[in-house]
Protein backbone atom coordinates (compact mmCIF):
# COMPACT_ATOMS: atom_id res chain seq x y z
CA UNK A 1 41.00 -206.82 200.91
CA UNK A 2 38.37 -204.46 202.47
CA UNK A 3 37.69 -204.88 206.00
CA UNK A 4 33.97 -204.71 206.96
CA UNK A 5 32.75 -203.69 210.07
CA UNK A 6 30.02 -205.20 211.83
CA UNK A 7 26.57 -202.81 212.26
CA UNK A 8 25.22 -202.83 215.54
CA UNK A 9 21.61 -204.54 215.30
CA UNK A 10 18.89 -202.18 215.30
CA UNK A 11 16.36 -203.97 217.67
CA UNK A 12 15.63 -202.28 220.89
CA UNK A 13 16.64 -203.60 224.61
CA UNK A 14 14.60 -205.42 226.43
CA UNK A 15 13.81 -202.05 228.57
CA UNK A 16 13.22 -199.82 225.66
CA UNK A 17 10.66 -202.32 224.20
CA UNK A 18 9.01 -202.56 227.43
CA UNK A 19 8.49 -198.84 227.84
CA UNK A 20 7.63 -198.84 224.44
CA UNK A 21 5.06 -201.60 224.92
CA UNK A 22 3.69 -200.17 228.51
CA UNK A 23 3.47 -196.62 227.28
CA UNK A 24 1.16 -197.90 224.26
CA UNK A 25 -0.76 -199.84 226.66
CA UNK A 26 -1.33 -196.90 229.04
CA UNK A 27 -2.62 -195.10 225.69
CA UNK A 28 -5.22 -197.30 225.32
CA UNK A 29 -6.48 -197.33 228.25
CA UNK A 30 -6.70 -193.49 228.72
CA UNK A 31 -8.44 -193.77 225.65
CA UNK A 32 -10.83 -196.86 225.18
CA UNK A 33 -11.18 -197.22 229.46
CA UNK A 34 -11.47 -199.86 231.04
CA UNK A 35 -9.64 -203.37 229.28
CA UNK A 36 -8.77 -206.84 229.79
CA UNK A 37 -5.56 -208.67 229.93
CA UNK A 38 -7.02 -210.19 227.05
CA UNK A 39 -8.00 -206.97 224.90
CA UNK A 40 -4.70 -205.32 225.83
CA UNK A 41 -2.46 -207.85 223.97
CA UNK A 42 -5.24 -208.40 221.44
CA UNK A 43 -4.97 -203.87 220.48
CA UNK A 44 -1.19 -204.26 221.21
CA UNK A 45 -0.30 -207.48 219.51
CA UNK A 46 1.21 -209.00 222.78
CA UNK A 47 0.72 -212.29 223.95
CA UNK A 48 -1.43 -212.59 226.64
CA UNK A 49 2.13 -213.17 228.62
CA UNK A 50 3.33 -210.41 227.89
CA UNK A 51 0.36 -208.02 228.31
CA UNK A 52 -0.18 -209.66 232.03
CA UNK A 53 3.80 -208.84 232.75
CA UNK A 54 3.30 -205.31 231.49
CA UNK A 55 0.00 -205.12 233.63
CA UNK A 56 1.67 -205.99 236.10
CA UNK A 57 4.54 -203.90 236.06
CA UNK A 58 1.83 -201.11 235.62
CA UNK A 59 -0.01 -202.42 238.84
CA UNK A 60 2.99 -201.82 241.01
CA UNK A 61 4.54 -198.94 239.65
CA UNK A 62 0.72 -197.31 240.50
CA UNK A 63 0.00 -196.66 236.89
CA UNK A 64 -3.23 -198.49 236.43
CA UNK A 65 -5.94 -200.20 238.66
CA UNK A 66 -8.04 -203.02 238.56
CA UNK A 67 -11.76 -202.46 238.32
CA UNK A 68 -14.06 -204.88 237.73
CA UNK A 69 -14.50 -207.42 235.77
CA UNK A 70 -16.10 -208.07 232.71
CA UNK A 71 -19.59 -209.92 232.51
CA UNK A 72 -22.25 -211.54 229.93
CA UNK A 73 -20.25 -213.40 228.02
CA UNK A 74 -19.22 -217.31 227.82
CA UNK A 75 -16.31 -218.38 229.89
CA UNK A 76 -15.07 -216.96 233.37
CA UNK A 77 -14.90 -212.84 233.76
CA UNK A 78 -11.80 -211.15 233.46
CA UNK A 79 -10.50 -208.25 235.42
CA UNK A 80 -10.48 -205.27 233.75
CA UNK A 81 -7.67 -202.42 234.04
CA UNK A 82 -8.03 -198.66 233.83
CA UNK A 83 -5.09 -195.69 234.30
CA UNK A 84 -5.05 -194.88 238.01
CA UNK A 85 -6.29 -191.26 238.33
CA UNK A 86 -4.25 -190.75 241.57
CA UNK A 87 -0.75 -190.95 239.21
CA UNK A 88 -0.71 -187.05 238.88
CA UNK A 89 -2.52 -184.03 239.19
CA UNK A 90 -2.21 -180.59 236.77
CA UNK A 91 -4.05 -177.39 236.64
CA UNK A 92 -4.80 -175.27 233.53
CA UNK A 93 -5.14 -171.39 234.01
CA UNK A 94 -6.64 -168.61 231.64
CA UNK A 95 -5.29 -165.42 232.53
CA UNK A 96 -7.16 -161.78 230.89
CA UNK A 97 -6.87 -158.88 231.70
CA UNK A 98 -9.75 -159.12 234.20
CA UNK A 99 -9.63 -162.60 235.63
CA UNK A 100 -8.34 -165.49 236.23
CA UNK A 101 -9.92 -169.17 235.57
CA UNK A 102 -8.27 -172.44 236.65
CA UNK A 103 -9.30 -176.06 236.59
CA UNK A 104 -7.38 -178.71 238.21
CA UNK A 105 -7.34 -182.90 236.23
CA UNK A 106 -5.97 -185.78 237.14
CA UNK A 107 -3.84 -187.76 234.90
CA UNK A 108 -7.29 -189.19 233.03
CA UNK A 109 -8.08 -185.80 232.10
CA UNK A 110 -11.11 -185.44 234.29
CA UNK A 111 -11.71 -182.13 235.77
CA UNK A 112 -12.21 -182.31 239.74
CA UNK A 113 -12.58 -178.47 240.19
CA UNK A 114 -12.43 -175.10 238.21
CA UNK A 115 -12.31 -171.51 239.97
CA UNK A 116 -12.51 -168.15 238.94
CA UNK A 117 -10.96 -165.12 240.51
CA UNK A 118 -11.02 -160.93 239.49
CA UNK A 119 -7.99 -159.18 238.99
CA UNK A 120 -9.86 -155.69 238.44
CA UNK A 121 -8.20 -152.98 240.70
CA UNK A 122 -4.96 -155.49 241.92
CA UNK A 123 -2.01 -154.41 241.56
CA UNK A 124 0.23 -155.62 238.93
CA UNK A 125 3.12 -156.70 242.22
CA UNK A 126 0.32 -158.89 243.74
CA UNK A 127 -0.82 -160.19 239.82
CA UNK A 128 1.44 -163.58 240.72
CA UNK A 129 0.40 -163.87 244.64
CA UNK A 130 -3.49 -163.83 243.75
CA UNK A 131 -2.89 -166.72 240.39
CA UNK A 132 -1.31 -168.59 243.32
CA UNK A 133 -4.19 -168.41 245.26
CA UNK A 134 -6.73 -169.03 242.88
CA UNK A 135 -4.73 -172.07 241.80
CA UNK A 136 -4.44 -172.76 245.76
CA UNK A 137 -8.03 -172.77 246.47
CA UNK A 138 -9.35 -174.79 242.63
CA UNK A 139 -6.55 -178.30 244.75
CA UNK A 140 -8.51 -177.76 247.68
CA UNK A 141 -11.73 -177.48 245.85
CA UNK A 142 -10.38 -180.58 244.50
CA UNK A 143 -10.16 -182.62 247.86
CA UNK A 144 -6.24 -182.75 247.36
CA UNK A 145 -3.56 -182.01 249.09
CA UNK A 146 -0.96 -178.71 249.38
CA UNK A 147 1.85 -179.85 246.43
CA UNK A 148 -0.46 -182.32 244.60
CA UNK A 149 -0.22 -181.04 241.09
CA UNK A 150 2.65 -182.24 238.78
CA UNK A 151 2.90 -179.19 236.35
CA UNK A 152 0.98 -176.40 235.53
CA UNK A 153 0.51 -174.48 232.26
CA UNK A 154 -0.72 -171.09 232.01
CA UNK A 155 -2.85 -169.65 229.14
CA UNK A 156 -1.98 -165.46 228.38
CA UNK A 157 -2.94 -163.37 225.59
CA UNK A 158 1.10 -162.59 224.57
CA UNK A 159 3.91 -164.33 223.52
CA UNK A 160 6.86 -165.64 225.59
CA UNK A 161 10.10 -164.92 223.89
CA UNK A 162 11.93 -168.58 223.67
CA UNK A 163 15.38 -166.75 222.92
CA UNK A 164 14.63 -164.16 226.71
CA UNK A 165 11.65 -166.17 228.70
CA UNK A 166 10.22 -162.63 228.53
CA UNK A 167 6.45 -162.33 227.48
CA UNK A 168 5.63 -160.06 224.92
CA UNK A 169 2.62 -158.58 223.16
CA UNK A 170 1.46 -158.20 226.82
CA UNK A 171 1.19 -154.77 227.05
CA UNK A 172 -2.73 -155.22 228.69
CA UNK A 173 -1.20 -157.37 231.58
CA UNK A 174 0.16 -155.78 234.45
CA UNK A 175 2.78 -157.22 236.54
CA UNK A 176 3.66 -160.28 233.67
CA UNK A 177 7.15 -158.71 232.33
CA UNK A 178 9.66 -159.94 234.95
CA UNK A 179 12.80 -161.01 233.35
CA UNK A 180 11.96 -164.34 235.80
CA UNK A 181 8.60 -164.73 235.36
CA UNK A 182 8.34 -168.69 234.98
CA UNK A 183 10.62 -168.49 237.83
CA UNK A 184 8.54 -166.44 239.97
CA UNK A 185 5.27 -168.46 239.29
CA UNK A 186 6.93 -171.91 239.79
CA UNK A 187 7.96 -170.80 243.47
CA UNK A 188 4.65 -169.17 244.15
CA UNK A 189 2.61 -172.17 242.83
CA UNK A 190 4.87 -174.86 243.90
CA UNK A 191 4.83 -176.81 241.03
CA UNK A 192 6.51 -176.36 237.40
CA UNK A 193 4.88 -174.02 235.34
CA UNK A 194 4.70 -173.32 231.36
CA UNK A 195 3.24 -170.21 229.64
CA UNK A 196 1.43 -170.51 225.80
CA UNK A 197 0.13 -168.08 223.74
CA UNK A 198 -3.95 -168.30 224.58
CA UNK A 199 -5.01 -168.61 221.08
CA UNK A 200 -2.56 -171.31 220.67
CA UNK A 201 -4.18 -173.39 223.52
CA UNK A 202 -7.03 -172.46 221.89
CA UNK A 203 -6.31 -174.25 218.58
CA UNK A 204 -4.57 -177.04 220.76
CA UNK A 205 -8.30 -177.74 222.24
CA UNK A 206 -9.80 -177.50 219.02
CA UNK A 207 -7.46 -179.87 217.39
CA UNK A 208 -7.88 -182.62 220.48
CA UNK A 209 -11.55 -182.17 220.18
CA UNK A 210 -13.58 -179.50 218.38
CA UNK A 211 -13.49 -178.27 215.41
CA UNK A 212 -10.32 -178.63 213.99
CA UNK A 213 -10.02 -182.69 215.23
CA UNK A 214 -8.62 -184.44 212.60
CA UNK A 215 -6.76 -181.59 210.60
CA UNK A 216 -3.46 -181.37 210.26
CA UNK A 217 -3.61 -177.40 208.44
CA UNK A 218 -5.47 -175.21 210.10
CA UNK A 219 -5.74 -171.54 211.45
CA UNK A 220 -7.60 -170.43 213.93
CA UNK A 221 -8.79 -167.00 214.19
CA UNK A 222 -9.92 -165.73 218.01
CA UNK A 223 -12.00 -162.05 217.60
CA UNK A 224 -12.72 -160.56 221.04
CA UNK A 225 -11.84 -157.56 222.64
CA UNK A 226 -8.06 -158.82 221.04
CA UNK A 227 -7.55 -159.79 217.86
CA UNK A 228 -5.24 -163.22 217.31
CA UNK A 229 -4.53 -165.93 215.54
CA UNK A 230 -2.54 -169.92 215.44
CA UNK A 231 -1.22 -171.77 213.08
CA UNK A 232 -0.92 -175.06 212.88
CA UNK A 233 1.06 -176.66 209.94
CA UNK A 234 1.74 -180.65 209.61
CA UNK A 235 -0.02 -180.92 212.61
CA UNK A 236 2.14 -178.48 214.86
CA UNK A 237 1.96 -175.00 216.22
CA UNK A 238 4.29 -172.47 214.14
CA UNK A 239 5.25 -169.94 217.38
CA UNK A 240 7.61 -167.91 215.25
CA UNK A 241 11.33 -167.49 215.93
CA UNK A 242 10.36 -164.88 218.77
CA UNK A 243 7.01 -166.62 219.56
CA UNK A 244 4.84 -163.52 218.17
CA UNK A 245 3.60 -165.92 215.10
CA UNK A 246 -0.36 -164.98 215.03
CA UNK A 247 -0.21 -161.77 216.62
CA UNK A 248 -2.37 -160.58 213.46
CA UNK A 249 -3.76 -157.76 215.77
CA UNK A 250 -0.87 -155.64 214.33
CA UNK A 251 -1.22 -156.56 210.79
CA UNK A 252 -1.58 -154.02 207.72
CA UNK A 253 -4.90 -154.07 206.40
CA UNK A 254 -7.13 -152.11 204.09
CA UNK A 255 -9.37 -149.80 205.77
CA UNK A 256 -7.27 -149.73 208.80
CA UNK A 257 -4.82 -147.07 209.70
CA UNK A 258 -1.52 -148.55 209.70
CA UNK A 259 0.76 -147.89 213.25
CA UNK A 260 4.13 -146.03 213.02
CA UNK A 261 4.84 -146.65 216.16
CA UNK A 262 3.99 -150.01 217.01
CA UNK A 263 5.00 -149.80 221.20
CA UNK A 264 2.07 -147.52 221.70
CA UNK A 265 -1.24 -148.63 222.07
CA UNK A 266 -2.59 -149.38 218.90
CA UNK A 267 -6.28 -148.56 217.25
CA UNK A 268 -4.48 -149.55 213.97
CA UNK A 269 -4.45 -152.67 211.55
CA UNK A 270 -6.21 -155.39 211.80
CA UNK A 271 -7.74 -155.14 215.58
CA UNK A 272 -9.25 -151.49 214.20
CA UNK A 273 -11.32 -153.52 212.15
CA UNK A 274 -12.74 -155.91 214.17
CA UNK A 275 -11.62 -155.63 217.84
CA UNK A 276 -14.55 -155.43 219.84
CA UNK A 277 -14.12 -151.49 220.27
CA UNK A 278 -14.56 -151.62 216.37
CA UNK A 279 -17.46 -154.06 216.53
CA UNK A 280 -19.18 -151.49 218.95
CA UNK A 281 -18.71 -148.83 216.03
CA UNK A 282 -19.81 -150.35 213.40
CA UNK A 283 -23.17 -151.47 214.94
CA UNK A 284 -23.63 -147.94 216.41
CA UNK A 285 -23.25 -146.85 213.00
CA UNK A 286 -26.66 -149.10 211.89
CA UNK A 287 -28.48 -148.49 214.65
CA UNK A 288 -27.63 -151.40 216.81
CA UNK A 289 -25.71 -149.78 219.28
CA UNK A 290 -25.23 -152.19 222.72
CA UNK A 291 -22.55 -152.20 225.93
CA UNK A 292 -20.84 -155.01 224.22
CA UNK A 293 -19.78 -156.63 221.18
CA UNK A 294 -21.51 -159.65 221.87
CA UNK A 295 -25.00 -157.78 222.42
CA UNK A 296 -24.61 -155.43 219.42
CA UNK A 297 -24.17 -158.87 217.56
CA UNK A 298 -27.29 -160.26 219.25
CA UNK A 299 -28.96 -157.36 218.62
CA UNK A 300 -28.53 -157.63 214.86
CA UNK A 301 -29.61 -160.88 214.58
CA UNK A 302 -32.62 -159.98 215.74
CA UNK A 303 -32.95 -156.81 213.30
CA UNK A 304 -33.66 -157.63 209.83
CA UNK A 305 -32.49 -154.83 207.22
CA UNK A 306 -29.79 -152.97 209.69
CA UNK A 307 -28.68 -156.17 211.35
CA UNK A 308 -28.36 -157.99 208.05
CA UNK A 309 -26.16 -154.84 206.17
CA UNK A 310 -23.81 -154.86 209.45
CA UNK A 311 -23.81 -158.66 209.75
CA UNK A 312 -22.46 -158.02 206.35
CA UNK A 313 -20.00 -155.60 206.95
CA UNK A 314 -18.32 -157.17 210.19
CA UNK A 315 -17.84 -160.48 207.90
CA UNK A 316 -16.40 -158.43 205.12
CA UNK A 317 -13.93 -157.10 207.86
CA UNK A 318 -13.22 -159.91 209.12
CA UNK A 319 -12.84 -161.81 205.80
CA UNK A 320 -9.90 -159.33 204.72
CA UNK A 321 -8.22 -160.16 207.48
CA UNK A 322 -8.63 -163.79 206.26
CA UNK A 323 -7.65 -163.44 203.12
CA UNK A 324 -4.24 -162.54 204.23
CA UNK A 325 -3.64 -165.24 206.43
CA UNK A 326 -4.44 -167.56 204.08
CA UNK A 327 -2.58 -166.04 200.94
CA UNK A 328 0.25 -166.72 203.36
CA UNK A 329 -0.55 -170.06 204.89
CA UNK A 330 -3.08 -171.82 202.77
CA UNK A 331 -4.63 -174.13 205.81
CA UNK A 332 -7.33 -176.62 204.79
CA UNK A 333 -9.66 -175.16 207.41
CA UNK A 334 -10.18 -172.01 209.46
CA UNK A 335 -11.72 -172.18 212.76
CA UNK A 336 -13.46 -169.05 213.93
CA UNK A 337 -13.60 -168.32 217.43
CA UNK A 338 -13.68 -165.96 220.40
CA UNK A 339 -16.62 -163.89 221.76
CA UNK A 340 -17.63 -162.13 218.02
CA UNK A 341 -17.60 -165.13 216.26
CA UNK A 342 -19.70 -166.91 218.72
CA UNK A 343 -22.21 -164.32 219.16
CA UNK A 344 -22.74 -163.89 215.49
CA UNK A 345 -22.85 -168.15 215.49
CA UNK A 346 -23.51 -170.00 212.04
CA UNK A 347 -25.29 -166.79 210.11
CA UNK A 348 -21.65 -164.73 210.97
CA UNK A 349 -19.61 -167.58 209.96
CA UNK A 350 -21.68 -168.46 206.53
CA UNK A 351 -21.38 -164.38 205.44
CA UNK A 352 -17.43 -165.05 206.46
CA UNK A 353 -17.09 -168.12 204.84
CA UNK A 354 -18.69 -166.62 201.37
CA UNK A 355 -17.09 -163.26 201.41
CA UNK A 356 -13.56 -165.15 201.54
CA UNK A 357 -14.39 -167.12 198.76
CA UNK A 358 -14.96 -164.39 196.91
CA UNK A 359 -11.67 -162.58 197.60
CA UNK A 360 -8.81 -165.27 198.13
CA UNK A 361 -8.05 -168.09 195.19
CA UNK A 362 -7.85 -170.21 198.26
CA UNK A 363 -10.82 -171.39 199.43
CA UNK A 364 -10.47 -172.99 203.05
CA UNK A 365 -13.56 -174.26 204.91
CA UNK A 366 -14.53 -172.41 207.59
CA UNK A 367 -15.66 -173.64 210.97
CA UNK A 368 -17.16 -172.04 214.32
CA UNK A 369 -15.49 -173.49 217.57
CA UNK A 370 -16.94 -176.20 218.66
CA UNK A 371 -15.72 -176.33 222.05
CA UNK A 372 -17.98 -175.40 224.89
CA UNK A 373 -16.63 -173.53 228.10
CA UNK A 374 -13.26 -171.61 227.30
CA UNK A 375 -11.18 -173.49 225.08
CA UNK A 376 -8.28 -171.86 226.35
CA UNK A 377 -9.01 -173.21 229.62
CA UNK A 378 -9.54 -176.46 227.99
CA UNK A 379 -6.20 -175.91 225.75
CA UNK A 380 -3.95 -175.11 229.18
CA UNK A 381 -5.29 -178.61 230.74
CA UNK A 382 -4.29 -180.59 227.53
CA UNK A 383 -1.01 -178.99 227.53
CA UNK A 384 -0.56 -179.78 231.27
CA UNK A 385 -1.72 -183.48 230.75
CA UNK A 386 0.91 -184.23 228.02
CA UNK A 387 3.78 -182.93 229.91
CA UNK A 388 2.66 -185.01 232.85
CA UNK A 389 1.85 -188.31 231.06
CA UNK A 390 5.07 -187.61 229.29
CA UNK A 391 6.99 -187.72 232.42
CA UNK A 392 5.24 -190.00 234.51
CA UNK A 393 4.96 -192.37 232.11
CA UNK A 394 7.89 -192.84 230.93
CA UNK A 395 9.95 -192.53 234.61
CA UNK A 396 7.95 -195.91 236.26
């Protein structure tokens, strides 16, 4: 005779299914504001119970407030709940290569202060004391306290190596290639800190709530003075084994010269095409010739006949570039962003759009940002708020 063992049931604890149930209830509030005891077990399925336990659990563990109560309709008004904004603070940063921007949230997402510092002229040793300042100065700005924030991530146009913790691709950064960088910023901040690709916080703000919401495939491709580019497959960012996924500045393309050396400071691939330094080119060579990219683009807006051939060209450019992405990929959408794309605005992205129809068998859609502000900045806070809400949510 065959013995059979007994299988352990598979419903959750009592404690499990309470986090479960308060963590979905802290959800909603964040993002329908202020509810009842009543609408809370109504979007949960909880009896009402249950959903004034787990309200009150949520009370004292400082996780939500009451506010108000509801009025107008039949019957006696019922207090209403909303996530307490005091649970934790975070600040997002955008580092370039000339400044740094940082905005500071509490745990609703709400932006109390942003703050924007040069780094022209300092030297790469003091690159880590002045972000420390600047992220100093946007809590106090805030009207909070020295060692408020809960975490902090950080926005840079590289790629942090998960196998070293080194950044890479960072050659334009000065002072960013200690072997204990996120060491070095998480004492000088005071709080735990996280570096991301900035195009991938980039497409991480898009996805929450521009132009890539609801997509689960997507690229996004930023054109400034840098050339890069995320991916997002099933919903997730694809970093790369070495983190370097996207760094399409680099790529092989035709009518680029192609690097040999790759260390050295490149005018080669990809970013020879449509860098800004290329963009600069190109409308010098119609006649539109401007300080920036941004005005040259203006410029040929304006200018029918020479701004419409290099309108043209710059979308042909950047449609090659395209094309190989998206041989590779094959996303459902492409978001366009950065300062080229947005200075050339829905005439730049139609001529894109049309000219990669024409070359690729895949046929994405193609979308501006539409994000306002830096939606890097904007990426670095969302980061910053999920590691927080994971954490303090889950620990009450």
């Amino acid at each position: 005779m065959t013995k059979t063992t007994a299988k352990a049931p598979l419903a959750g604890t009592p404690s499990l299914l309470r986090a479960i149930n308060d963590r979905a209830a802290l959800e909603l509030l964040l993002e329908n504001g202020p509810l009842s005891r009543t609408q809370i077990g109504s979007l949960t399925g909880l009896s009402k119970p249950t959903a004034s336990q787990l309200l009150a659990r949520l009370e004292a563990a400082g996780l939500v407030l009451p506010v108000g109560t509801t009025a107008g309709g039949p019957g006696p008004n019922a207090q209403l709940y909303q996530v307490n904004p005091a649970a934790g603070y975070v600040a997002g940063v955008d580092v370039t290569n000339s400044g740094i921007r940082v905005a500071v949230a509490d745990i609703t997402g709400s932006t109390l202060a942003e703050h924007e510092v040069s780094t022209k002229g300092v030297p790469a040793a003091e690159i880590i004391a002045r972000l420390a300042g600047a992220v100093a100065e946007t809590v106090r700005s805030a009207g909070l306290p020295e060692g408020s924030l809960h975490t902090v991530a950080i926005g840079v146009g590289g790629a942090p190596d998960p196998g070293t913790g080194k950044l890479r691709y960072a050659s334009h950064l000065p002072g960013w290639h200690s072997p204990r960088l996120l060491e070095e910023l998480t004492e000088a901040i005071g709080a735990p800190v996280s570096i991301e690709n900035d195009v991938n916080l980039a497409a991480v703000a898009e996805q929450s709530s521009g132009a890539a919401h609801g997509f689960e495939d997507f690229v996004l491709l930023w054109a400034g003075d840098g050339i890069g580019a995320a991916i997002v497959i099933a919903g997730r960012l694809h970093r790369g084994f070495t983190g370097g996924a996207g760094e399409v500045g680099y790529m092989p393309v035709p009518g680029a010269p192609v690097q040999r050396d790759v260390r050295r400071r490149r005018d080669s691939g990809f970013q020879a095409l449509v860098g800004a330094p290329a963009v600069r080119t190109l409308a010098r060579e119609h006649g539109l010739g401007a300080p920036t990219a941004e005005e040259s683009i203006t410029r040929a807006l304006e200018t029918p006949g020479p701004g419409d051939e290099f309108l043209t060209a710059l979308a042909a450019r950047l449609a090659v570039g395209l094309a190989v992405i998206v041989a590779v990929v094959d996303p459902q959408l492409v978001v366009v962003s950065g300062h080229v794309p947005n200075a050339g605005g829905e005439r730049l992205r139609a001529l894109v759009e049309e000219e990669l129809a024409r070359i690729s068998p895949a046929r994405p859609e193609v979308r501006s940002s539409a994000l306002p502000g830096s939606p890097v900045l904007l990426g670095a806070l969302q980061r910053a708020l999920a590691a927080a809400r994971e954490a303090v949510f889950s620990t009450h």
